[in-house]
Protein backbone atom coordinates (compact mmCIF):
# COMPACT_ATOMS: atom_id res chain seq x y z
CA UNK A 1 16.37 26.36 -43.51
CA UNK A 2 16.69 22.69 -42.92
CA UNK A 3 15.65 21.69 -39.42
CA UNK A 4 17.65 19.39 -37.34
CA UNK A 5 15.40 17.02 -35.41
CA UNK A 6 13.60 15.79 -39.06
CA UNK A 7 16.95 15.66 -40.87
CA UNK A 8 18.92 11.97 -40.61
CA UNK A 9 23.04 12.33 -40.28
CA UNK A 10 23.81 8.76 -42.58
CA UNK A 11 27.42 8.75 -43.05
CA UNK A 12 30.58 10.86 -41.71
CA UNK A 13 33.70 10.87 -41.23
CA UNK A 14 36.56 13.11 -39.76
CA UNK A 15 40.28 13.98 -41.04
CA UNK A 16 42.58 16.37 -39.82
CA UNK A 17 43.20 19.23 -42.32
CA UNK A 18 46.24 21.64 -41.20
CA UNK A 19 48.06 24.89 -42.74
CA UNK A 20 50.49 23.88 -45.70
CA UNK A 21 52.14 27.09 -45.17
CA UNK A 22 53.22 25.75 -42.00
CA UNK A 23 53.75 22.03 -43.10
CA UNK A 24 51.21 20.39 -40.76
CA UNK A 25 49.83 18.19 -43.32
CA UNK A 26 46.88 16.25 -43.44
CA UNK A 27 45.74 12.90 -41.49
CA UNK A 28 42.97 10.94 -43.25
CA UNK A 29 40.54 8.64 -41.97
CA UNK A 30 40.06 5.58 -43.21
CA UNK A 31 36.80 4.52 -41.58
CA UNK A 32 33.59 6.25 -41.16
CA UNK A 33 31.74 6.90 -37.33
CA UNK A 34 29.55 4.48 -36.49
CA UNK A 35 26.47 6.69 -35.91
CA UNK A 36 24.09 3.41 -35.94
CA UNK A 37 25.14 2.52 -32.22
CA UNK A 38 25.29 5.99 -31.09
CA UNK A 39 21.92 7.92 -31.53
CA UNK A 40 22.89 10.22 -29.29
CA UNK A 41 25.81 11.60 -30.33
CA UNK A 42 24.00 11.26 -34.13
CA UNK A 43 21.59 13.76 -32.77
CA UNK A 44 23.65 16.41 -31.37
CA UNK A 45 26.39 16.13 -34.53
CA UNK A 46 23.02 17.12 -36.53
CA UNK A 47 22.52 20.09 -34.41
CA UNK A 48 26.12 20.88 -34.43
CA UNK A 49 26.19 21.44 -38.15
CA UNK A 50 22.54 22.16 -38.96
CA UNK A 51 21.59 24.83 -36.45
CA UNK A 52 24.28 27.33 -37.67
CA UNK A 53 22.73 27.86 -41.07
CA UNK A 54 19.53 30.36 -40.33
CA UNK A 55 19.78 33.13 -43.63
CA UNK A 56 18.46 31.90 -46.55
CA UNK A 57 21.54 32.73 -49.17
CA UNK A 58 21.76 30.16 -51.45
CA UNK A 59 25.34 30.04 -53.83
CA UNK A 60 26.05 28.18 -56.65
CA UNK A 61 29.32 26.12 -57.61
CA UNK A 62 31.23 27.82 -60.89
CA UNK A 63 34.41 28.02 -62.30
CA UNK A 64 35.96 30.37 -65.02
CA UNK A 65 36.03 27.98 -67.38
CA UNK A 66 33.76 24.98 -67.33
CA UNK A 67 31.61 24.21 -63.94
CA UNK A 68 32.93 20.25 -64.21
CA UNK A 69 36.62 21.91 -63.81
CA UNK A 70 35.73 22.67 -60.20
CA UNK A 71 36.81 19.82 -58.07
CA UNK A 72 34.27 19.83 -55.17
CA UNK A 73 31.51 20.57 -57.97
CA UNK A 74 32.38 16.89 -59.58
CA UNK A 75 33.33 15.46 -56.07
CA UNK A 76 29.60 16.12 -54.58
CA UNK A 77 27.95 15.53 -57.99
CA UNK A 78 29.36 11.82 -58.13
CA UNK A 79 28.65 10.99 -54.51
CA UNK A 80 24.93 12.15 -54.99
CA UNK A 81 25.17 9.69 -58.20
CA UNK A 82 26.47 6.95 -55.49
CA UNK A 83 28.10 6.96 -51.78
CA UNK A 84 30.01 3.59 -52.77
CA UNK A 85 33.32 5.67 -52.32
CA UNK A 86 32.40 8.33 -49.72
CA UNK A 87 35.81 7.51 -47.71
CA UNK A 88 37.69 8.04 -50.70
CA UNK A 89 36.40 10.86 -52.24
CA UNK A 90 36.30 12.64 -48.45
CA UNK A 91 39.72 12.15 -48.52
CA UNK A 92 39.99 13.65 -51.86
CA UNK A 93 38.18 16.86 -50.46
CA UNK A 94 40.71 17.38 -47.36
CA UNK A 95 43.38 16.62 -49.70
CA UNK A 96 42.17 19.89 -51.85
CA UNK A 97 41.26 21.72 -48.52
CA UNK A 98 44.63 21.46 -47.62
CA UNK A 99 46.38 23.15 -51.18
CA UNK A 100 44.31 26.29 -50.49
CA UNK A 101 44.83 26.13 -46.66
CA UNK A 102 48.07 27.98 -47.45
CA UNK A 103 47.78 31.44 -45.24
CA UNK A 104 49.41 31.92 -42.35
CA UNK A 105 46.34 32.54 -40.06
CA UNK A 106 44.63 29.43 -41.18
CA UNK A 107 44.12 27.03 -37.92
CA UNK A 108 44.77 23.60 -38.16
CA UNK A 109 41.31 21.73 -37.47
CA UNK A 110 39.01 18.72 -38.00
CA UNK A 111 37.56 18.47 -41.61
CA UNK A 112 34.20 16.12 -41.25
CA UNK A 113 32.25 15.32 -44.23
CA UNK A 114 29.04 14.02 -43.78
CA UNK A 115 25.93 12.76 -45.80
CA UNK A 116 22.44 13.92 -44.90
CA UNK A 117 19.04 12.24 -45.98
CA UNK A 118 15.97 13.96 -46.11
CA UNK A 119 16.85 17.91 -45.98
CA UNK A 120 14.03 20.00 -47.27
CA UNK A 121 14.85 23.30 -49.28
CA UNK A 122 12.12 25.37 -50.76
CA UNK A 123 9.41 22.51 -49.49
CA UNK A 124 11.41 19.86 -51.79
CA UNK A 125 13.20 17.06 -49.31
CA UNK A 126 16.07 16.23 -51.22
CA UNK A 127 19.65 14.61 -50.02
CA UNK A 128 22.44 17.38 -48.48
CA UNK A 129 26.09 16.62 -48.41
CA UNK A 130 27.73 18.56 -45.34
CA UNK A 131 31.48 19.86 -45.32
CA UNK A 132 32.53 21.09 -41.83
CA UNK A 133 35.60 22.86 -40.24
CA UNK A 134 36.68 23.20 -36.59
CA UNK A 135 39.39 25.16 -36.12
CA UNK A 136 38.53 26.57 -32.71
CA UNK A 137 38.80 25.13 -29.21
CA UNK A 138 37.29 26.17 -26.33
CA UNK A 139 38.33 25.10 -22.43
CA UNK A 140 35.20 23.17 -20.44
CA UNK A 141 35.23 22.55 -16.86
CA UNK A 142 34.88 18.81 -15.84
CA UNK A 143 32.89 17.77 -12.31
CA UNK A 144 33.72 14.45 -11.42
CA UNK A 145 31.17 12.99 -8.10
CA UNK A 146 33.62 10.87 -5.78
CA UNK A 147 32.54 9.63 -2.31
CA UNK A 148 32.23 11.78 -0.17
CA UNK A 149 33.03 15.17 -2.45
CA UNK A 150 33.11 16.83 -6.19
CA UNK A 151 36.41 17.13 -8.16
CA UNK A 152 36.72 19.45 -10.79
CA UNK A 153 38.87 18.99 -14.14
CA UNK A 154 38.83 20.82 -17.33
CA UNK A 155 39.18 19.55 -20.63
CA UNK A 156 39.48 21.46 -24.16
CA UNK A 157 37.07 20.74 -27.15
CA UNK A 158 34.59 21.66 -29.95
CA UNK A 159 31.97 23.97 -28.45
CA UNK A 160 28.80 22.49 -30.29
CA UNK A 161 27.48 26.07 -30.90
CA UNK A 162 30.23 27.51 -32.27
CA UNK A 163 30.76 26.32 -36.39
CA UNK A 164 33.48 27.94 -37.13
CA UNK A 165 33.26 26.72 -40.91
CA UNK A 166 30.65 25.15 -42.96
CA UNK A 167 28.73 24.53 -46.04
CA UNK A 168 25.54 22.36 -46.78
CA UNK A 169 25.16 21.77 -50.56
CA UNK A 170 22.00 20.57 -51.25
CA UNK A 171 21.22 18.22 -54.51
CA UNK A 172 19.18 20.50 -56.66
CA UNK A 173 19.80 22.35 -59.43
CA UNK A 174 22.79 19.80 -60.43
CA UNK A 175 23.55 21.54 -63.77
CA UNK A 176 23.57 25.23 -62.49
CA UNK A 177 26.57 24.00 -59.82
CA UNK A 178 23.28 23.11 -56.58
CA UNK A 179 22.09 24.92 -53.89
CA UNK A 180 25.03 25.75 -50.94
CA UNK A 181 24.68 27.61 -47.99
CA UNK A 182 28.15 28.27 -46.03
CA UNK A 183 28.87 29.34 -42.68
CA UNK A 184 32.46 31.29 -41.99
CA UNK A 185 33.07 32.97 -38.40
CA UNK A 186 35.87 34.55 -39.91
CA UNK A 187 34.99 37.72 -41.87
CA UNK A 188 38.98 39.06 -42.29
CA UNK A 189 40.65 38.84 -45.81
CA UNK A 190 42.29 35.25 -45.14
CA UNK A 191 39.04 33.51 -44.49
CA UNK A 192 37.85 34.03 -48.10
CA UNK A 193 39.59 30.97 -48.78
CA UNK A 194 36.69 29.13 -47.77
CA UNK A 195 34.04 30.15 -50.26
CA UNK A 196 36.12 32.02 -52.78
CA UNK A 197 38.73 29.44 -53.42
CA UNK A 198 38.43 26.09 -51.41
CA UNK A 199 34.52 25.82 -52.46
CA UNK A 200 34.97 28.42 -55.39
CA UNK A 201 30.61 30.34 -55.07
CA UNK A 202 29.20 32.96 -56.96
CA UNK A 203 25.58 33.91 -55.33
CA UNK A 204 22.77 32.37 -56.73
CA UNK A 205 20.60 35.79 -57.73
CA UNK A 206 17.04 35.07 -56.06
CA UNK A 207 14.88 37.63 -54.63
CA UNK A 208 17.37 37.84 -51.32
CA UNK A 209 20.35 39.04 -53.33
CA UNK A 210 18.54 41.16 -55.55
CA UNK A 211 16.91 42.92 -51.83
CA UNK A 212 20.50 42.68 -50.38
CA UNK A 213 21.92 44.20 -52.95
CA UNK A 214 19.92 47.12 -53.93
CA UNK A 215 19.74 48.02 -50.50
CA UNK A 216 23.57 47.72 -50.59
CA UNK A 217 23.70 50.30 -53.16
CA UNK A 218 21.23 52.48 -52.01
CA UNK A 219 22.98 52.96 -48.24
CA UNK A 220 26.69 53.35 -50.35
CA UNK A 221 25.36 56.27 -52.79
CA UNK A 222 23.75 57.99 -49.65
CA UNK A 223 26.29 57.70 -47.62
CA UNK A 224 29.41 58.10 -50.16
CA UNK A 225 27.73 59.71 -53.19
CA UNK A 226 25.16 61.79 -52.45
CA UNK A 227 26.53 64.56 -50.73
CA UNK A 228 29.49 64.91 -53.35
CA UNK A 229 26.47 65.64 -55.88
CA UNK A 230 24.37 67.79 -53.87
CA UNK A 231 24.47 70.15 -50.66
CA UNK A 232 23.33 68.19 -47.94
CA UNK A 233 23.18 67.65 -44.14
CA UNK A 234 23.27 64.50 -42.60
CA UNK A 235 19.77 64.25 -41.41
CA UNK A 236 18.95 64.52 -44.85
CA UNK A 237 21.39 61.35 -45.74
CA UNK A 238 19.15 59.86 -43.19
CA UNK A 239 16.13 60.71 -44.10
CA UNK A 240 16.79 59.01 -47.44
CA UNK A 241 17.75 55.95 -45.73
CA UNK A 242 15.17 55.91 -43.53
CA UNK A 243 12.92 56.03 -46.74
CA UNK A 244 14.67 53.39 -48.36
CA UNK A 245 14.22 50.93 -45.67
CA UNK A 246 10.98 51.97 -45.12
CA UNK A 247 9.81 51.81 -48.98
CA UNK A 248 11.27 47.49 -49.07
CA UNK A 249 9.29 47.46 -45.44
CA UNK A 250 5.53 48.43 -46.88
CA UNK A 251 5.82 46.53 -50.17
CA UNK A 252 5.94 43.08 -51.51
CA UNK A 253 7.36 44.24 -55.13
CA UNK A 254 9.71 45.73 -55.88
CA UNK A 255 9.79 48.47 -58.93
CA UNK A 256 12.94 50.83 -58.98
CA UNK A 257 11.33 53.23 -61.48
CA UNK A 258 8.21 53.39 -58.18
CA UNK A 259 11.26 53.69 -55.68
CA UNK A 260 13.41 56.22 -57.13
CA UNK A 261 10.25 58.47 -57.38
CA UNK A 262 9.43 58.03 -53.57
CA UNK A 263 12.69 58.34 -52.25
CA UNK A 264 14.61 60.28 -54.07
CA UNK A 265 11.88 62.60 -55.54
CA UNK A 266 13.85 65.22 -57.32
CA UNK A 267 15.13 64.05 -61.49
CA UNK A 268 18.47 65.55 -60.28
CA UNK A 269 19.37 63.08 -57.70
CA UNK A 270 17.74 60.08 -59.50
CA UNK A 271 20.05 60.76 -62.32
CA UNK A 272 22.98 60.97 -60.00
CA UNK A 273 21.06 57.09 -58.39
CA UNK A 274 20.96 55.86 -61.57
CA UNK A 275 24.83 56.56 -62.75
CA UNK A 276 25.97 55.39 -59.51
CA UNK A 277 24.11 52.37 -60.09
CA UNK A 278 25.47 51.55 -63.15
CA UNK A 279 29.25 52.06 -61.96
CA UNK A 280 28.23 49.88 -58.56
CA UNK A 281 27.17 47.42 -61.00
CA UNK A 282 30.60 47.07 -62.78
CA UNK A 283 32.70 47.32 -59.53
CA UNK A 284 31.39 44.23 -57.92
CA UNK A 285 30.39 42.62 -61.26
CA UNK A 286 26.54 42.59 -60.67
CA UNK A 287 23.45 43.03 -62.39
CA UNK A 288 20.60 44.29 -60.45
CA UNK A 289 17.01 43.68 -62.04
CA UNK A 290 14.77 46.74 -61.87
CA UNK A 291 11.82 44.62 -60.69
CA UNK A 292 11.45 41.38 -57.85
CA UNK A 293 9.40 40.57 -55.45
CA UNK A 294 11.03 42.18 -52.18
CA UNK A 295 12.78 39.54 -49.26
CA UNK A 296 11.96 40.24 -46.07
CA UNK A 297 14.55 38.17 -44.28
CA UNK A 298 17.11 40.46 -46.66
CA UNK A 299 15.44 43.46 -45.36
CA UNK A 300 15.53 42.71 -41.56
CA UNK A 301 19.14 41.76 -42.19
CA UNK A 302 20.13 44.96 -43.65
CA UNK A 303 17.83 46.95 -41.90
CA UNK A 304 20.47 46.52 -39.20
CA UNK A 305 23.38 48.66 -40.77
CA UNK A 306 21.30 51.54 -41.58
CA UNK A 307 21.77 54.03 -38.84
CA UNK A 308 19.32 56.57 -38.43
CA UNK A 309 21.67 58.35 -35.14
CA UNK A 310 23.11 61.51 -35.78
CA UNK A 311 26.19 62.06 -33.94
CA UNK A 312 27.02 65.62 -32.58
CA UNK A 313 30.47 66.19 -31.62
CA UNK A 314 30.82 63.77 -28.26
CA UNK A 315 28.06 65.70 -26.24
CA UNK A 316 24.51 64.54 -28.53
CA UNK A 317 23.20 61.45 -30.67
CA UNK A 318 19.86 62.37 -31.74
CA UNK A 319 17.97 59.04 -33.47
CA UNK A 320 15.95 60.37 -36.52
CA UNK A 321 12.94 57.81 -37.14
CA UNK A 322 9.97 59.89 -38.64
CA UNK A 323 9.14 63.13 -40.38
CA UNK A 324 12.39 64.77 -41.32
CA UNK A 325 10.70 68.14 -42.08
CA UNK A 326 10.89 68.46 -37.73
CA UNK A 327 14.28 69.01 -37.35
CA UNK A 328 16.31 72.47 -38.73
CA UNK A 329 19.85 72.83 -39.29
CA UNK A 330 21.32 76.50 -38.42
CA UNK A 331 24.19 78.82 -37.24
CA UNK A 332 23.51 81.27 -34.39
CA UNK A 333 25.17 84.94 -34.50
CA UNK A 334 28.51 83.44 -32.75
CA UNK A 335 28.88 80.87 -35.59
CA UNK A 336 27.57 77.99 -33.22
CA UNK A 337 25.87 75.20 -34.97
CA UNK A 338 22.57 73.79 -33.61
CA UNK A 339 19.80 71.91 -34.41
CA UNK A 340 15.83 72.61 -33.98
CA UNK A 341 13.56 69.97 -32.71
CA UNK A 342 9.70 69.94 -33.25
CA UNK A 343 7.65 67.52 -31.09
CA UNK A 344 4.16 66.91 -29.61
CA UNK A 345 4.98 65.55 -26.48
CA UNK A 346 7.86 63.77 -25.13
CA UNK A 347 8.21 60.71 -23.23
């Protein structure tokens, strides 16, 4: 993602956006920060807002009807044209902010817009265009040096490594709505205002969303599906997801035809793969490609929700990470269930 320290910070400036449920309204600045007499508060705004964004997941500007229709779409797109009226048009962003800020667990918080020069995306240095939320304050202790002793004070403020909201949206691809990255702490219902409505992104469907999402669908059918269609235990629902992982681990390419055949083996449960692909598909309005090459930052991402522990009762979690043919499943005469583990040597 961009880096910081060879980005330059050219032009910001800060309103107040609050919740219209609530009536706080907004207050807009008519100035912008004079970041040529401050270097070093120019630096550490850059690090505040660049060093959040780390996954590379790129969305896209759309609207239902006509891309131009969305506001912050034609906003961006005429400032990249010219910055003559950045103050203006920033106020025409927290202005829009504010009509969607209308639930009532949206905080009341600075809205700064800035204007970056020289972001690189994809080894292309291009100019960014930065919209930023702080909703969030945190308490800091003050130590003040007297005469003869310390005093200590506290004071409440931004914590510059906390962003609570943010996106960056970069100025390529103009007529396919540009490249955006966003950044929401919140992950509850009421946050979606952000990206789904404020901003209004679809993904843009590169190699890391098609990884993300087949892996997606692969760890729901195992975990939701598969055992509805077929009898099995739930080291076998491992085992197939430690296959999966493992399959988008030791290739570069993807071929779902290749990886259906190595994971799932048997025609019967690729069927069942296949049909619950196609109604994942129309659920969340996708379309999956049976061939790309494989993302590896997708797969270390979602690498991290499949769980390879099997939980017994409250007394055993035994982590399944190789050869699945090792462990039995059985009943004893007194209708106990138990496992049997095969091993070498133990450490």
């Amino acid at each position: 993602m961009t880096d910081p320290a060879n980005t330059s910070l050219s032009k910001l400036i800060v309103h107040k956006v609050g919740n219209k449920l609530l009536e706080d309204g907004v207050q807009l600045s008519d100035e912008l920060i004079d970041l040529k007499r401050q270097e070093e508060l120019s630096n550490i705004l850059n690090s505040y807002f660049l060093s959040q964004f780390k996954d590379p997941v790129y969305y896209r500007f759309h609207h239902v009807s006509s891309l131009e229709l969305n506001e912050i779409y034609t906003i961006t797109n005429d400032l990249f044209q010219s910055t003559r009226g950045f103050v203006k048009k920033s106020k025409d962003i927290a202005n829009i902010l504010y009509e969607y800020s209308n639930h009532p667990k949206i905080k009341s918080g600075e809205l700064y817009i800035a204007y970056f020069d020289e972001c690189v995306i994809n080894n292309e240095m291009t100019d960014a265009i930065g919209i930023f939320k702080s909703e969030n304050k945190d308490t800091f202790l003050k130590v003040v040096e007297e005469e003869a002793s310390y005093q200590v004070n506290f004071d409440n403020g931004v914590n510059i490594k906390k962003l609570d909201k943010g996106c960056l949206i970069f100025n390529v691809d103009a007529d396919e709505g540009f490249k955006v990255c966003i950044v929401d702490s919140q992950s509850a219902s009421e946050a979606q205002y952000w990206k789904d409505e404020f901003l209004k992104l679809k993904p843009v469907a590169d190699n890391y969303f098609q990884t993300q999402n087949f892996l997606s669908l692969t760890k729901n059918y195992v975990t939701e599906r598969l055992d509805e269609d077929f009898e099995v235990t739930k080291a076998d629902q491992i085992d197939y997801l430690n296959r999966s992982i493992d399959y988008f681990k030791k290739n570069e390419q993807f071929n779902e035809q290749d990886f259906a055949k190595t994971v799932f083996e048997h025609d019967s449960v690729i069927n069942s793969f296949r049909k619950f692909k196609d109604e994942f598909q129309d659920e969340n309005d996708l379309r999956i490609v049976p061939e790309f090459d494989i993302s590896s930052p997708a797969v270390k991402r979602q690498s991290k929700v499949f769980k390879s522990v099997l939980k017994l009762d409250r007394n055993f979690h035994i982590y399944i990470h190789g050869d699945r043919d090792l462990i039995e499943r059985g009943v004893d005469e007194d209708g106990r269930k138990y496992y049997k583990i095969y091993y070498s040597q133990e450490s």
